[in-house]
C-alpha atoms as a PDB file:
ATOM      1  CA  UNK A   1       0.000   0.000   0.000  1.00  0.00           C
ATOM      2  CA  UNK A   2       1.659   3.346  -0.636  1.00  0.00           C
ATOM      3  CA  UNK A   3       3.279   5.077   2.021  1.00  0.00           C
ATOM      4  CA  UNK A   4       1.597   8.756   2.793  1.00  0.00           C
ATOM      5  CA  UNK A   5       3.435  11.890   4.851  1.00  0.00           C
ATOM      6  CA  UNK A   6       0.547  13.693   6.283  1.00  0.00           C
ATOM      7  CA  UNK A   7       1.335  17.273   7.399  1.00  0.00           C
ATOM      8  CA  UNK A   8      -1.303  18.952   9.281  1.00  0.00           C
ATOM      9  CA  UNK A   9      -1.078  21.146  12.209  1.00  0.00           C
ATOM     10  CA  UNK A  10      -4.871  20.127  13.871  1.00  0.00           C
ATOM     11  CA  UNK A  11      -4.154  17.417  15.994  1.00  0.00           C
ATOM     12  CA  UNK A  12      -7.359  16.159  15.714  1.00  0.00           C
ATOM     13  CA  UNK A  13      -7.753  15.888  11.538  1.00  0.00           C
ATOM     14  CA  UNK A  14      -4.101  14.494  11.919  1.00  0.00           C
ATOM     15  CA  UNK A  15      -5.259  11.981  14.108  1.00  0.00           C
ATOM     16  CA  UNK A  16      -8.385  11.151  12.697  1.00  0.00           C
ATOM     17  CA  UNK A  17      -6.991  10.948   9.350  1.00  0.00           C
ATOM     18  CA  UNK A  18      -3.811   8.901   9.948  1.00  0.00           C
ATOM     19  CA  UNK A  19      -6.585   6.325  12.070  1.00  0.00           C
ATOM     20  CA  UNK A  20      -8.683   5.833   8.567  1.00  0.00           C
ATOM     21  CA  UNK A  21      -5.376   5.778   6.376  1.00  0.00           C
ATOM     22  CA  UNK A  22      -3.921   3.504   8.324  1.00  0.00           C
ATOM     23  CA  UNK A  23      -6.846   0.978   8.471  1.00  0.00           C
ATOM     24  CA  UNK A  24      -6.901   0.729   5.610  1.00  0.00           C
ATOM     25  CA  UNK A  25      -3.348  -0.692   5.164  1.00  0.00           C
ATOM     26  CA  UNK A  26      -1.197   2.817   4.661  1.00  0.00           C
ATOM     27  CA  UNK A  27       1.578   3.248   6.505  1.00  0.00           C
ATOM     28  CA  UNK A  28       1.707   6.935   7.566  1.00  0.00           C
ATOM     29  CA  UNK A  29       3.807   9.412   9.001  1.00  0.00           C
ATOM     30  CA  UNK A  30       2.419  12.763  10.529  1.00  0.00           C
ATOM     31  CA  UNK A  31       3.922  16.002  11.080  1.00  0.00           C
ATOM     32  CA  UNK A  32       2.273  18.895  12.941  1.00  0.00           C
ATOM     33  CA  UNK A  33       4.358  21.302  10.647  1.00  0.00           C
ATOM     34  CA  UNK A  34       5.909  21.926   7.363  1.00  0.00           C
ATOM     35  CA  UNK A  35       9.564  22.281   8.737  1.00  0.00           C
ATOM     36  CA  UNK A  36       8.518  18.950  10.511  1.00  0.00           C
ATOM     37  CA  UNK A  37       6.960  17.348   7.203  1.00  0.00           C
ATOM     38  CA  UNK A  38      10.167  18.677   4.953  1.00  0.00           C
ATOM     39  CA  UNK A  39      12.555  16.951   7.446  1.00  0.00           C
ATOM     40  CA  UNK A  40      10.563  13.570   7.642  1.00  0.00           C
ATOM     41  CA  UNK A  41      10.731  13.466   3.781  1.00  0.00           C
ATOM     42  CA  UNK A  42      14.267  12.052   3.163  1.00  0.00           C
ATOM     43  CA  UNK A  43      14.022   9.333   5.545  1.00  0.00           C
ATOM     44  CA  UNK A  44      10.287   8.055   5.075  1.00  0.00           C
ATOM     45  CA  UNK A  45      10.014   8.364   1.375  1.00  0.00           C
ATOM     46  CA  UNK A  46       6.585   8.474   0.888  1.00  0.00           C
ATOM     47  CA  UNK A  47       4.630   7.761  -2.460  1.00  0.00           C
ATOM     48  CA  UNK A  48       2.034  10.468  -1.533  1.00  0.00           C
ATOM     49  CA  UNK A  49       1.789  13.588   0.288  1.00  0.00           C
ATOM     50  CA  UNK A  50      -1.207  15.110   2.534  1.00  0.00           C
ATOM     51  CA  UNK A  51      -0.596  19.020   2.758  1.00  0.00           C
ATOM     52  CA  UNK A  52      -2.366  20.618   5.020  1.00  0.00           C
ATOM     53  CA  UNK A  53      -2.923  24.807   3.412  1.00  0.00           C
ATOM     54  CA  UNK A  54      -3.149  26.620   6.546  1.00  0.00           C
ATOM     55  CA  UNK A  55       0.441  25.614   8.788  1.00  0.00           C
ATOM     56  CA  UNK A  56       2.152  27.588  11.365  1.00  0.00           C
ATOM     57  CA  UNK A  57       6.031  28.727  10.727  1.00  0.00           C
ATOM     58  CA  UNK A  58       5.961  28.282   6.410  1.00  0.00           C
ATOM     59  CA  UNK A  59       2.359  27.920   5.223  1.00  0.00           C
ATOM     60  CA  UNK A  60       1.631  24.977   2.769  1.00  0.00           C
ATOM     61  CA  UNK A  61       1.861  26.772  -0.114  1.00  0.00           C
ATOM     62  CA  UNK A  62       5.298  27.151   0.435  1.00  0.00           C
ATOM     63  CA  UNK A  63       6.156  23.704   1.812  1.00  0.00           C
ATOM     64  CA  UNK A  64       4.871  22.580  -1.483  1.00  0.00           C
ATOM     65  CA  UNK A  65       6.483  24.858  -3.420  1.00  0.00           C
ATOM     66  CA  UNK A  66       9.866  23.651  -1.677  1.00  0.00           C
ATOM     67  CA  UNK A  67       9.179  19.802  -2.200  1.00  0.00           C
ATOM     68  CA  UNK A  68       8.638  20.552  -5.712  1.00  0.00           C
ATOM     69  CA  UNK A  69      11.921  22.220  -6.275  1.00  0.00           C
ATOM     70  CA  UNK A  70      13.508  18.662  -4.925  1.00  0.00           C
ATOM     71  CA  UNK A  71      10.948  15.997  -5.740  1.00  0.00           C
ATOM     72  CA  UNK A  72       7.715  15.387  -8.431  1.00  0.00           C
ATOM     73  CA  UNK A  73       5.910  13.753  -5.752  1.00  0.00           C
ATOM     74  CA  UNK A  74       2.597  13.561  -5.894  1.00  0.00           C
ATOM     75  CA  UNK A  75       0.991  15.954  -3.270  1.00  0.00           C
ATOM     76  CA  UNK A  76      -2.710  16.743  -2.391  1.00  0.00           C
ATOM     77  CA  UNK A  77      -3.916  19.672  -0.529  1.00  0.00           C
ATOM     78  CA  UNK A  78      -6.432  19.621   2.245  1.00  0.00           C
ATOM     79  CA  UNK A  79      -8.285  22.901   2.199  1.00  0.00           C
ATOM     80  CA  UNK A  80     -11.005  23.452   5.682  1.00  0.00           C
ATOM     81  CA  UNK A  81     -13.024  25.736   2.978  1.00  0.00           C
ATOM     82  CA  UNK A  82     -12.934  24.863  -0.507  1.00  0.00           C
ATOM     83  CA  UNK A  83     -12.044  28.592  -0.766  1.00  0.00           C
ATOM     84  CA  UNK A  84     -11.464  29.823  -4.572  1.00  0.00           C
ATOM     85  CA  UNK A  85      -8.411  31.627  -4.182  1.00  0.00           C
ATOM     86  CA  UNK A  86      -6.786  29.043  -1.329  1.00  0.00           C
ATOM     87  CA  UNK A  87      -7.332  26.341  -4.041  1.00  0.00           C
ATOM     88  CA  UNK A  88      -6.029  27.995  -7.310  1.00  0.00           C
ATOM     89  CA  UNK A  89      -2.864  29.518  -4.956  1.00  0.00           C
ATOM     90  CA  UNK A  90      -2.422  25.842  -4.012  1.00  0.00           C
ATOM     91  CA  UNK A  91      -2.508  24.717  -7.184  1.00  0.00           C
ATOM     92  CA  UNK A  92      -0.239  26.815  -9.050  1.00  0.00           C
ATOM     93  CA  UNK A  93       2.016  26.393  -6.486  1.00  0.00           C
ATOM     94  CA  UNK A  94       2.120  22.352  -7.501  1.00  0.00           C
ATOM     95  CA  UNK A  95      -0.365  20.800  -5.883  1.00  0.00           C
ATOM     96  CA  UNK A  96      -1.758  17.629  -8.331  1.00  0.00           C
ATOM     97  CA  UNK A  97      -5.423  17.713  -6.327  1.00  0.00           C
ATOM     98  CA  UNK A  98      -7.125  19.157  -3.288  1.00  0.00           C
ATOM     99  CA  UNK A  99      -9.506  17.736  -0.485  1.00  0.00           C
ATOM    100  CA  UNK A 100     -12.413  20.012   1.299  1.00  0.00           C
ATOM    101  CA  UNK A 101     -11.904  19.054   5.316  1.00  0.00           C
ATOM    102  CA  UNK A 102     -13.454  17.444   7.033  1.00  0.00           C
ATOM    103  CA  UNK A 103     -12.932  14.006   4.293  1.00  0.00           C
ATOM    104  CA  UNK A 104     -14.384  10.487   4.876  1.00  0.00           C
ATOM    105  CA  UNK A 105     -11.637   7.902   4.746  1.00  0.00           C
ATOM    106  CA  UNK A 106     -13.296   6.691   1.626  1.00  0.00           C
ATOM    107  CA  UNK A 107     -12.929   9.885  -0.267  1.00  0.00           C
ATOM    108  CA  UNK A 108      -9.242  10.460   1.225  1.00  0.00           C
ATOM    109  CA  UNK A 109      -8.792   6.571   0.000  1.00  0.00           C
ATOM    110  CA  UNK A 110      -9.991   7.309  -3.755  1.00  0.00           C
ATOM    111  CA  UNK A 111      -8.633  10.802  -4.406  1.00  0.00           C
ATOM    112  CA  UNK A 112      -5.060   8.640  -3.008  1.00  0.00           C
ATOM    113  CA  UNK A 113      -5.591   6.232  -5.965  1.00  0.00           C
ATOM    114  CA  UNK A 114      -6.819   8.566  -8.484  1.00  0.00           C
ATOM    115  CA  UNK A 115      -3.410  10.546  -8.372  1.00  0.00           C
ATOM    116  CA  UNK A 116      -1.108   7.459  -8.036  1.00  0.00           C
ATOM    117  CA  UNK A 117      -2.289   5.709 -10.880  1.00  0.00           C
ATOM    118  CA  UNK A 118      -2.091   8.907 -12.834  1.00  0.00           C
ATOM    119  CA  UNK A 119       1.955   8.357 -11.733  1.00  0.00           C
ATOM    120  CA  UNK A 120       1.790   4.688 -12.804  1.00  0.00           C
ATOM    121  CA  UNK A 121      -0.578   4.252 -15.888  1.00  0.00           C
ATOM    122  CA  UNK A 122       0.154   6.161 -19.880  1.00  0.00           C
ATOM    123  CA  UNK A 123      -2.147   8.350 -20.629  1.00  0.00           C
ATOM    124  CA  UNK A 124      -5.602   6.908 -22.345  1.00  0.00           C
ATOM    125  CA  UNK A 125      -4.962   6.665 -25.827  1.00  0.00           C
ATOM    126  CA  UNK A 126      -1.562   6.443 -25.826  1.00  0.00           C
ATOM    127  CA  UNK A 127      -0.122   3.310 -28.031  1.00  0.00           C
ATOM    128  CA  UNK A 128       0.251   0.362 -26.035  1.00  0.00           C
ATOM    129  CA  UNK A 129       4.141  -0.463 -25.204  1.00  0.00           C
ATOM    130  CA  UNK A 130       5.620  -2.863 -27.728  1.00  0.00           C
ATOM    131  CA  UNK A 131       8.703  -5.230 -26.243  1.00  0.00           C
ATOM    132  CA  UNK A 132      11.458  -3.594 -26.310  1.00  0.00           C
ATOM    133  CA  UNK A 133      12.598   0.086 -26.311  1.00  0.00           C
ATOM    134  CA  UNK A 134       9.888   2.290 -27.611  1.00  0.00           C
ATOM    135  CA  UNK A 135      11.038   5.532 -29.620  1.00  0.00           C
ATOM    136  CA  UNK A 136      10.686   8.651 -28.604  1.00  0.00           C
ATOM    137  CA  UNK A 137       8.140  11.291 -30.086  1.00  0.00           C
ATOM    138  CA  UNK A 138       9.454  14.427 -31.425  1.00  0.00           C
ATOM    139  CA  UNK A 139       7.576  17.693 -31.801  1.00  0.00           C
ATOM    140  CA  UNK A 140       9.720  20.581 -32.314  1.00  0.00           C
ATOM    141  CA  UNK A 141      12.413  20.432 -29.368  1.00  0.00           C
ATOM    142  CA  UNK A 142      10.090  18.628 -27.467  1.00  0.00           C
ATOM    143  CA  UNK A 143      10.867  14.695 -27.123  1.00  0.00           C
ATOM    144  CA  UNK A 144       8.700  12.560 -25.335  1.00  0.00           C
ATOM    145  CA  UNK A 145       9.157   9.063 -24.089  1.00  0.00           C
ATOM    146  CA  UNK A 146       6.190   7.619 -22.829  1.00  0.00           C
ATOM    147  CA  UNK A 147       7.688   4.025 -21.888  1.00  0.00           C
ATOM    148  CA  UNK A 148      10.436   5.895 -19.713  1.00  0.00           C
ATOM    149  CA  UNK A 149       7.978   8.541 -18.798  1.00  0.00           C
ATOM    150  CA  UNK A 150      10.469  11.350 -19.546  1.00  0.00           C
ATOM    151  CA  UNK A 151       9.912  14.815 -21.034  1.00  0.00           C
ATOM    152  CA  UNK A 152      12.958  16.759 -22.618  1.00  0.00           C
ATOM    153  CA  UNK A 153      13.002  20.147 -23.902  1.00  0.00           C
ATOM    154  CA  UNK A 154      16.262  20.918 -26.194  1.00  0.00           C
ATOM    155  CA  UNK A 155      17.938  18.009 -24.656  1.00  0.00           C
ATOM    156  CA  UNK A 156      17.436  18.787 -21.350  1.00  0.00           C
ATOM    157  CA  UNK A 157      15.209  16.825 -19.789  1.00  0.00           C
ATOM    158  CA  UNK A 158      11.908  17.992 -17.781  1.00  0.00           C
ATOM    159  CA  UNK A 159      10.636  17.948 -14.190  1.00  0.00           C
ATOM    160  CA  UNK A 160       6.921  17.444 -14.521  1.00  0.00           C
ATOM    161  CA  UNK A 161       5.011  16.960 -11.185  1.00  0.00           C
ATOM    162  CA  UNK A 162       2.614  13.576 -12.302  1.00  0.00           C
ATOM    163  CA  UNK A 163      -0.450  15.567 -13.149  1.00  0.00           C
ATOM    164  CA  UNK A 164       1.638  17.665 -15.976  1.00  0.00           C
ATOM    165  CA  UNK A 165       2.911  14.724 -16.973  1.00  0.00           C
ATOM    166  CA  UNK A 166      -0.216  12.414 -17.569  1.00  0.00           C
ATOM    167  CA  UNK A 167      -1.838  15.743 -19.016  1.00  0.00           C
ATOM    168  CA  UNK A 168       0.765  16.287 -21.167  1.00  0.00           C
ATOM    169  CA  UNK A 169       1.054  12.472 -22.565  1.00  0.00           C
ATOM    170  CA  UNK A 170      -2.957  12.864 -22.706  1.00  0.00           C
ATOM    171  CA  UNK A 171      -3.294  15.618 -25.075  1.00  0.00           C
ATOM    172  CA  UNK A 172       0.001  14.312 -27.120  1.00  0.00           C
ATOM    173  CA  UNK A 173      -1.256  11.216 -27.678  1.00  0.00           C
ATOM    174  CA  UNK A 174      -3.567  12.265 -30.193  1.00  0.00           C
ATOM    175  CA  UNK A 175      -2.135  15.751 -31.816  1.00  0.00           C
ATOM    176  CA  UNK A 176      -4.601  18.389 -32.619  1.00  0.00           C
ATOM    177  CA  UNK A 177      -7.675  16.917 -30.976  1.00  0.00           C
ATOM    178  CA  UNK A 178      -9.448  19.044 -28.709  1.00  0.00           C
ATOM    179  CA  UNK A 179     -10.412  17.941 -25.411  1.00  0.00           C
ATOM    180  CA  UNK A 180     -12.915  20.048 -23.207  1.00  0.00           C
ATOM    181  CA  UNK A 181     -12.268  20.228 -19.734  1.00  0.00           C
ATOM    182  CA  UNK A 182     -14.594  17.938 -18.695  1.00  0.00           C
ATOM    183  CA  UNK A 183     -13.393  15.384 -20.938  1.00  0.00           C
ATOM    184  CA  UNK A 184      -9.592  16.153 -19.172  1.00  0.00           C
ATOM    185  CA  UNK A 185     -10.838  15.943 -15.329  1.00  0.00           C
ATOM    186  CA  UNK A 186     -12.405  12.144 -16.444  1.00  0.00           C
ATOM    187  CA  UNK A 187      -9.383  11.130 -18.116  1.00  0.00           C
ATOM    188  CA  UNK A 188      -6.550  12.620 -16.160  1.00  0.00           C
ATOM    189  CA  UNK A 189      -7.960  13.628 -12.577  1.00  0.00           C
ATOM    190  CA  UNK A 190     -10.853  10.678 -13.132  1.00  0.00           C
ATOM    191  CA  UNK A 191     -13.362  12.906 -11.652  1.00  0.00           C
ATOM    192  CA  UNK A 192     -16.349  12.610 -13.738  1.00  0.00           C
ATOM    193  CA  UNK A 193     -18.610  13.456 -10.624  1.00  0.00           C
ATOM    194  CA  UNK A 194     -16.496  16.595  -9.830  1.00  0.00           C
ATOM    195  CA  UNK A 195     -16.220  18.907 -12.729  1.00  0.00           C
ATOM    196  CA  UNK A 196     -13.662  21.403 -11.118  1.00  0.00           C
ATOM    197  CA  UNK A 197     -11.678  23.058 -14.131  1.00  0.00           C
ATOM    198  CA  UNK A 198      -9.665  24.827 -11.910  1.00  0.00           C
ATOM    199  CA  UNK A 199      -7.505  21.674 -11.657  1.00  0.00           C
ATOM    200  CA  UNK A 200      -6.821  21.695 -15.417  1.00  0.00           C
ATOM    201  CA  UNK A 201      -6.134  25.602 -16.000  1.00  0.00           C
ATOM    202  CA  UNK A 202      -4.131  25.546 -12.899  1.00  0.00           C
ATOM    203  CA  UNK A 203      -2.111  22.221 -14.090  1.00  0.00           C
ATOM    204  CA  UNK A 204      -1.873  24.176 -18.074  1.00  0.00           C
ATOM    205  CA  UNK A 205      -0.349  27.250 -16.668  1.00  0.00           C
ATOM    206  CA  UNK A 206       2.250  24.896 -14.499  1.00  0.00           C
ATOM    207  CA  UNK A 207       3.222  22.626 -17.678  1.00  0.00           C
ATOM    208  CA  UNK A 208       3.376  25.430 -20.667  1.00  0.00           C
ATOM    209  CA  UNK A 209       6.083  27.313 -17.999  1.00  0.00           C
ATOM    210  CA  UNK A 210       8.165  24.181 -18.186  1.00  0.00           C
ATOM    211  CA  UNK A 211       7.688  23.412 -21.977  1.00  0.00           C
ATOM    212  CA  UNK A 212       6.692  26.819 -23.588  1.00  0.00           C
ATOM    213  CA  UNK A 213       9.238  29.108 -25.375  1.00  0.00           C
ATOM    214  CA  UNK A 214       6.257  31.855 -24.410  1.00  0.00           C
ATOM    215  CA  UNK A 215       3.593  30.645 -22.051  1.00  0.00           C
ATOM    216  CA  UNK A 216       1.582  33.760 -22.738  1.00  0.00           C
ATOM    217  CA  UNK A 217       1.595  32.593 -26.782  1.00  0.00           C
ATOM    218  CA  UNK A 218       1.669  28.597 -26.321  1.00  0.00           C
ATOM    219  CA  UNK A 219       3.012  25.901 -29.035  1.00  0.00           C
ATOM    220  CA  UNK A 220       2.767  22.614 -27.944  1.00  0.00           C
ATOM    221  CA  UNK A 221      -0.513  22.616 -25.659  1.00  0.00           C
ATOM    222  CA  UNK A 222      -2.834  25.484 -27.370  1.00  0.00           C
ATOM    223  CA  UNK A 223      -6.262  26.921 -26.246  1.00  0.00           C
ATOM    224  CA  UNK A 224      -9.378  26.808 -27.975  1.00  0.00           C
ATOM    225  CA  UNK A 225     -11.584  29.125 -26.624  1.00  0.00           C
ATOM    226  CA  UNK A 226     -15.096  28.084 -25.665  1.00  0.00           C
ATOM    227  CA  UNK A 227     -13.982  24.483 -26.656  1.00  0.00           C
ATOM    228  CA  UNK A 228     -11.079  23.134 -24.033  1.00  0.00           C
ATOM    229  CA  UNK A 229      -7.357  22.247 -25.278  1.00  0.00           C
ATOM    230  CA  UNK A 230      -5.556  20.394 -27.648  1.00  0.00           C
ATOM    231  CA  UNK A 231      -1.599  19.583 -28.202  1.00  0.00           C
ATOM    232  CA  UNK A 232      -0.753  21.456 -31.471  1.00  0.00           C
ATOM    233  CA  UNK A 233      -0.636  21.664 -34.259  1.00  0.00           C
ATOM    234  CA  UNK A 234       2.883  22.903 -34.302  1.00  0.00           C
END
């Protein structure tokens, strides 16, 4: 079962929420604060992180900016108001997903799996892997190999938290299609019953800063206004 560092500063959500991780079959390791959470990291190595927003000392928009500049873990926010701004701030700072306090252990449970198999799966629609090595798609300077799941941009290859990297091999998979936003929160975020686009502008503005010559006048993943997205045409 993967291994989850949950950092939040309420004893009483930390408690309750390590309980229903751990029965069912997480291991878990909770920190009361993000200096706390940042120096459990190395040692624990977890698959997921639990971020609490609101943290004495740094906040956790800033503890997830910092694990981003060292790791592409996969890290969800918990949020005590669903608040707009607290969400989109969250998730342009590199959050993959967010969860409204208080959470039943059922919902922590399937956002958990949503986001890890978004680490583990290709994209829908991408060409199943043949034996042996697969080659690697070219589109402009961008190279993509979806068998290694690694991004490179000039030669230099990419740090993509998960989420801009399942997008990314998504929309890539089949050039020049459109795909609404809807259509990308079933197929990359797998929440059909949800229909937040926040999660997908948030996770477009994140991925054309690390593959965009311009962000402000995208190439690779292009807007369609009133329609959704699409990758190209370059």
């Amino acid at each position: 079962m993967p291994r989850v560092l949950l950092i939040e500063d309420d004893a009483a959500v930390r408690d309750g929420v390590s309980l229903a991780l751990r029965r069912r079959g997480h291991e878990v390791a909770a920190a009361a604060s993000g200096e706390e959470g940042l120096a459990t990291l190395p040692a624990f190595r977890p698959d997921i992180v639990l971020l609490d927003l609101m943290l004495p000392g740094k906040d956790g928009f800033e503890i997830c900016r910092l694990i981003r500049a060292e790791r592409q873990l996969p890290i969800i926010m918990l949020t005590a108001r669903g608040d707009d701004l607290d969400v989109v701030l969250g998730l342009e700072a590199g959050a993959d997903d967010y969860i409204v306090k208080p959470a039943r252990g059922e919902v922590l449970e399937a956002r958990i799996r949503a986001v890890l198999r978004r680490t583990a799966l290709p994209a829908d629609g991408a060409p199943a892997i043949e034996p042996g090595p697969a080659p690697v798609e070219t589109y402009g300077e961008l190279a993509i190999d979806r068998a290694g799941l690694v991004v490179s941009k000039g030669g230099k290859d990419l740090a993509l938290a998960p989420s801009e990297m399942k997008l990314l091999l998504f929309l890539s998979a089949t050039p020049g299609q459109v795909f609404s936003r809807q259509q990308l929160l079933e197929h990359v975020w797998e929440h059909s019953y949800h229909g937040d686009a926040r999660l997908v502008d948030a996770c477009v503005m994140r991925l054309r800063t690390k593959i965009e010559d311009t962000p402000r006048s995208p190439r690779y993943v292009q807007t369609v206004r009133g329609f959704g997205y699409r990758f190209g045409p370059l």
